[in-house]
Protein backbone atom coordinates (compact mmCIF):
# COMPACT_ATOMS: atom_id res chain seq x y z
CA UNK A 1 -210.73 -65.19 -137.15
CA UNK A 2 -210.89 -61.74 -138.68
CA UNK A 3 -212.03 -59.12 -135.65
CA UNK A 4 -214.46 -56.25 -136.17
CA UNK A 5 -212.97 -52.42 -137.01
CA UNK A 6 -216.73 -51.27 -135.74
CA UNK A 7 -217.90 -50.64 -131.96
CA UNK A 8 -219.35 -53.71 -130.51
CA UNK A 9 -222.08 -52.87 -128.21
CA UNK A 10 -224.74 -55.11 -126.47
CA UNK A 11 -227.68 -53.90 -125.63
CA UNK A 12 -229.00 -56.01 -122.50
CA UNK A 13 -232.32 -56.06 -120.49
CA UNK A 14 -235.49 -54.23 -121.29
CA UNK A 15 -237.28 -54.96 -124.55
CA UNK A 16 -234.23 -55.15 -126.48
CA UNK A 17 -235.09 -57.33 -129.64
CA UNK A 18 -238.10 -54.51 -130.32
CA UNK A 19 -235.16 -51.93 -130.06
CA UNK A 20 -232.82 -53.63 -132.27
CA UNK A 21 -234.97 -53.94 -134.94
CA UNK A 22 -235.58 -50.52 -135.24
CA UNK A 23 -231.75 -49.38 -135.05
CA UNK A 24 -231.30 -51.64 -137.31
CA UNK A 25 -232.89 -49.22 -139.81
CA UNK A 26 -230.22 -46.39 -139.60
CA UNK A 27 -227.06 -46.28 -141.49
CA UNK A 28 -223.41 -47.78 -140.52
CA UNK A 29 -225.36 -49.99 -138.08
CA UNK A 30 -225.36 -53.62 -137.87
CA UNK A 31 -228.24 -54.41 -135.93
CA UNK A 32 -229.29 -57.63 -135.44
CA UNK A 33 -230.81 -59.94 -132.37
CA UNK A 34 -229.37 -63.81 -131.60
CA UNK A 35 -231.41 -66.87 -132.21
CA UNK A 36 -231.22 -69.07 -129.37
CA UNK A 37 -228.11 -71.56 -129.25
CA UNK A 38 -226.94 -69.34 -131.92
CA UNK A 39 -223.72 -67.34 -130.44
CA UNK A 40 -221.15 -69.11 -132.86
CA UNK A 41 -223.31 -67.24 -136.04
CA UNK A 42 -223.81 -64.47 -133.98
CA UNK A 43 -220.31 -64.16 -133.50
CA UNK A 44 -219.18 -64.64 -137.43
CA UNK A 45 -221.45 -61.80 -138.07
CA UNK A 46 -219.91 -59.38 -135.86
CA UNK A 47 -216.08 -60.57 -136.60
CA UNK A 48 -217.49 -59.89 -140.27
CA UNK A 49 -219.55 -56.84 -140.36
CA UNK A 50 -217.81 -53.56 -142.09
CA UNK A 51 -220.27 -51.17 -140.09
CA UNK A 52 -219.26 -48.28 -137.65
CA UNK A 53 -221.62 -49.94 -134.62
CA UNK A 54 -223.07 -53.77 -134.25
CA UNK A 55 -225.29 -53.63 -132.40
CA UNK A 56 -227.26 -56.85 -130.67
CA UNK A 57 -228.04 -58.91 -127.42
CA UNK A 58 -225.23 -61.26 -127.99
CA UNK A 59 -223.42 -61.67 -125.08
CA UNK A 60 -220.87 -63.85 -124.34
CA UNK A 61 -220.94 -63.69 -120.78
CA UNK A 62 -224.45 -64.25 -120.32
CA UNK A 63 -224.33 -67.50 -119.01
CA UNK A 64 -221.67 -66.73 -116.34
CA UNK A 65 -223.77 -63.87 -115.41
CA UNK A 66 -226.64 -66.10 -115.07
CA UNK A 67 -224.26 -68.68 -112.87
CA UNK A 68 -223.13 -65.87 -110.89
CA UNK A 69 -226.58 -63.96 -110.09
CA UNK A 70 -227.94 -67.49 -109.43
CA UNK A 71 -224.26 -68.51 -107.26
CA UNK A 72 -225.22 -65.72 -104.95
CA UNK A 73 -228.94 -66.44 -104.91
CA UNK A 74 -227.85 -69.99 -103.30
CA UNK A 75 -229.74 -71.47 -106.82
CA UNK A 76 -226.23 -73.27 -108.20
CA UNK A 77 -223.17 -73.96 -107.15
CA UNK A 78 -219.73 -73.11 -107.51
CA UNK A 79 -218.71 -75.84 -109.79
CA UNK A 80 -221.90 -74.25 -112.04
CA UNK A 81 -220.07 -70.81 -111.81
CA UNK A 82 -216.96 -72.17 -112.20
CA UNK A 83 -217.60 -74.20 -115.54
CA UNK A 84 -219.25 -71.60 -117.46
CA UNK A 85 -216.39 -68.99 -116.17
CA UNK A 86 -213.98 -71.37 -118.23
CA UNK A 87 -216.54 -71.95 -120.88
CA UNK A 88 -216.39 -67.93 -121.23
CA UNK A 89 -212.92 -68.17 -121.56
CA UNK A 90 -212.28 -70.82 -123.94
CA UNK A 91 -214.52 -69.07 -126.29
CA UNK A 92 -212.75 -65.68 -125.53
CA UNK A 93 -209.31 -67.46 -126.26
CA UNK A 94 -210.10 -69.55 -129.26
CA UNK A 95 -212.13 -66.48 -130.77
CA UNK A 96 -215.41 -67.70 -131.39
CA UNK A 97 -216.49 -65.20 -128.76
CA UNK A 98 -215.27 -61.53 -127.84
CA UNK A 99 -216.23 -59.19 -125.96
CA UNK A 100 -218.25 -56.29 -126.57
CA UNK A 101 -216.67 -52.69 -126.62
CA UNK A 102 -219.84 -51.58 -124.66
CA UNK A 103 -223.04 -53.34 -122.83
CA UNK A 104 -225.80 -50.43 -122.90
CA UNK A 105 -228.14 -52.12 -120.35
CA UNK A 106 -231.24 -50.88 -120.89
CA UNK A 107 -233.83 -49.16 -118.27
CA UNK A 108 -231.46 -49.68 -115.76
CA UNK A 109 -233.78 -48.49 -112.88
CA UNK A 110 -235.88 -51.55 -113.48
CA UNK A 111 -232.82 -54.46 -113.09
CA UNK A 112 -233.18 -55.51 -109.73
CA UNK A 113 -231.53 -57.87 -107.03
CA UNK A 114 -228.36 -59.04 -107.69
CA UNK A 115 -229.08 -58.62 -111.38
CA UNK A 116 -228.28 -55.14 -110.85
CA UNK A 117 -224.95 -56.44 -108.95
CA UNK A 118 -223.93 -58.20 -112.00
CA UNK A 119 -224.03 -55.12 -114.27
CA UNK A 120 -223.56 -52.17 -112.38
CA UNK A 121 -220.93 -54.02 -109.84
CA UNK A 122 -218.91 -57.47 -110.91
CA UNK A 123 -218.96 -56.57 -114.98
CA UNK A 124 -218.45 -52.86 -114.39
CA UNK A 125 -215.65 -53.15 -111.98
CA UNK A 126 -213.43 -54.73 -114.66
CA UNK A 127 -213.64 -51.26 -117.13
CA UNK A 128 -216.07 -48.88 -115.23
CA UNK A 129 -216.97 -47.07 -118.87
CA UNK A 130 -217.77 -50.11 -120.90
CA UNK A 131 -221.20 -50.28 -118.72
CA UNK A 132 -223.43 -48.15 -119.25
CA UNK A 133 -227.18 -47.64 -118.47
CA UNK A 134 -229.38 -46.09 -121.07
CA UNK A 135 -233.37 -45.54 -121.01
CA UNK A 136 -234.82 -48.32 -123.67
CA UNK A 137 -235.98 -45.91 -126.38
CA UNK A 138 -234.35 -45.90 -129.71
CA UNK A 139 -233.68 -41.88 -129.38
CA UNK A 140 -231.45 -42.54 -126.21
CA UNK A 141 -229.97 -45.60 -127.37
CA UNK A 142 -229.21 -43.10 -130.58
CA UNK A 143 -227.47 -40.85 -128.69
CA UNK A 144 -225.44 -43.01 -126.45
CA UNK A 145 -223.78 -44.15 -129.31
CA UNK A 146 -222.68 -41.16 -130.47
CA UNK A 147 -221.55 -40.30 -127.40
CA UNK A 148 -219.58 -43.55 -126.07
CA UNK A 149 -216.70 -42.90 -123.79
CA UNK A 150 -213.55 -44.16 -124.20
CA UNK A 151 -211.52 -45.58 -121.36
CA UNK A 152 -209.71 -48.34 -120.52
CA UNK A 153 -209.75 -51.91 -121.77
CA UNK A 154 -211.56 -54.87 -120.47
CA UNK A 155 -208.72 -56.56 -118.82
CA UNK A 156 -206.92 -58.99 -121.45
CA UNK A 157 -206.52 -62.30 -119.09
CA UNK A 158 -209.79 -63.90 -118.69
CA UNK A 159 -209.19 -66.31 -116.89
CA UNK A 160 -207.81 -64.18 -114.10
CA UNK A 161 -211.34 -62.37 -113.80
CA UNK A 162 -213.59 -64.62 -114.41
CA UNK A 163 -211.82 -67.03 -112.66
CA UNK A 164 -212.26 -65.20 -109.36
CA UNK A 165 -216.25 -64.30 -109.60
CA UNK A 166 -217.01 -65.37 -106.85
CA UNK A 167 -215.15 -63.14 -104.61
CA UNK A 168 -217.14 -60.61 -106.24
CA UNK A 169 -219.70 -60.38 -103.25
CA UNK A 170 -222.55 -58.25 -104.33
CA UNK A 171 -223.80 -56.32 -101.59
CA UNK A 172 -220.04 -55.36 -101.67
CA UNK A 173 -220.24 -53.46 -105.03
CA UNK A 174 -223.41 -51.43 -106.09
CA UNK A 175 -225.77 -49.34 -103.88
């Protein structure tokens, strides 16, 4: 499956569908939001689109995020985790998921509990400048685009990572 040549970016939390629509207006930008159930089109459309950024609220991690915040909330159990950790990476491996270059989660001051863990702690760990918190207004979310960082990679072996979530303890990570 063909990759993008654009910057990937998720925008998660806040109000983001609202958001989306309205960067989708502005040129070289792919904007679009994901149907429910619908990651594997979702995914086709960013592996196909010839703009500078896509940008949407497709995330491939979102359900081990939601296994993990709910893991350390004593709501599932490690099996739970565990599955959709190796669910994550299938899709990673067989490329009908990829990462994005950058989650922008949005009005980070309002993410709470061990939400907040998840983003600014367990995800961010793994490549400290492909997480970054941005106030949910199309103007800022303008700007943080054209001012990404660069840095280093999200680590290639999923498995490795994801694999070991929950040793990620998150009263350990984020203030």
């Amino acid at each position: 499956m063909a990759v993008s040549s654009g910057t990937v970016v998720a925008l998660v939390g806040g109000e983001s569908p609202e958001l989306i629509a309205e960067l989708g207006a502005l040129r070289n930008v792919d904007a679009f939001t994901v149907a429910d159930g619908d990651e594997d089109a979702a995914s086709l459309r960013i592996n196909h689109s010839q703009a500078s950024y896509i940008v949407s609220d497709a995330d491939p991690l979102a359900h081990v995020a939601a296994a993990w915040v709910e893991f350390f909330d004593d709501r599932v159990t490690l099996e739970t985790l565990e599955f959709e950790a190796q669910a994550a990476v299938d899709a990673l491996r067989a490329g009908r998921a990829q990462l994005p270059d950058y989650y922008l989660v949005l009005d980070p001051e309002s993410v709470e509990g061990t939400w907040r863990h998840w983003w600014f702690g367990a995800l961010s760990r793994k490549a400290p400048t492909r997480v970054l918190p941005v106030a949910s207004s199309s103007w800022e979310v303008r700007r943080q685009l054209r001012r990404l960082p660069t840095g280093r990679p999200w680590p290639g072996e999923y498995a490795e990572w994801l694999g070991r979530l929950q040793f990620e303890v998150p009263d350990r990570l984020v203030g």
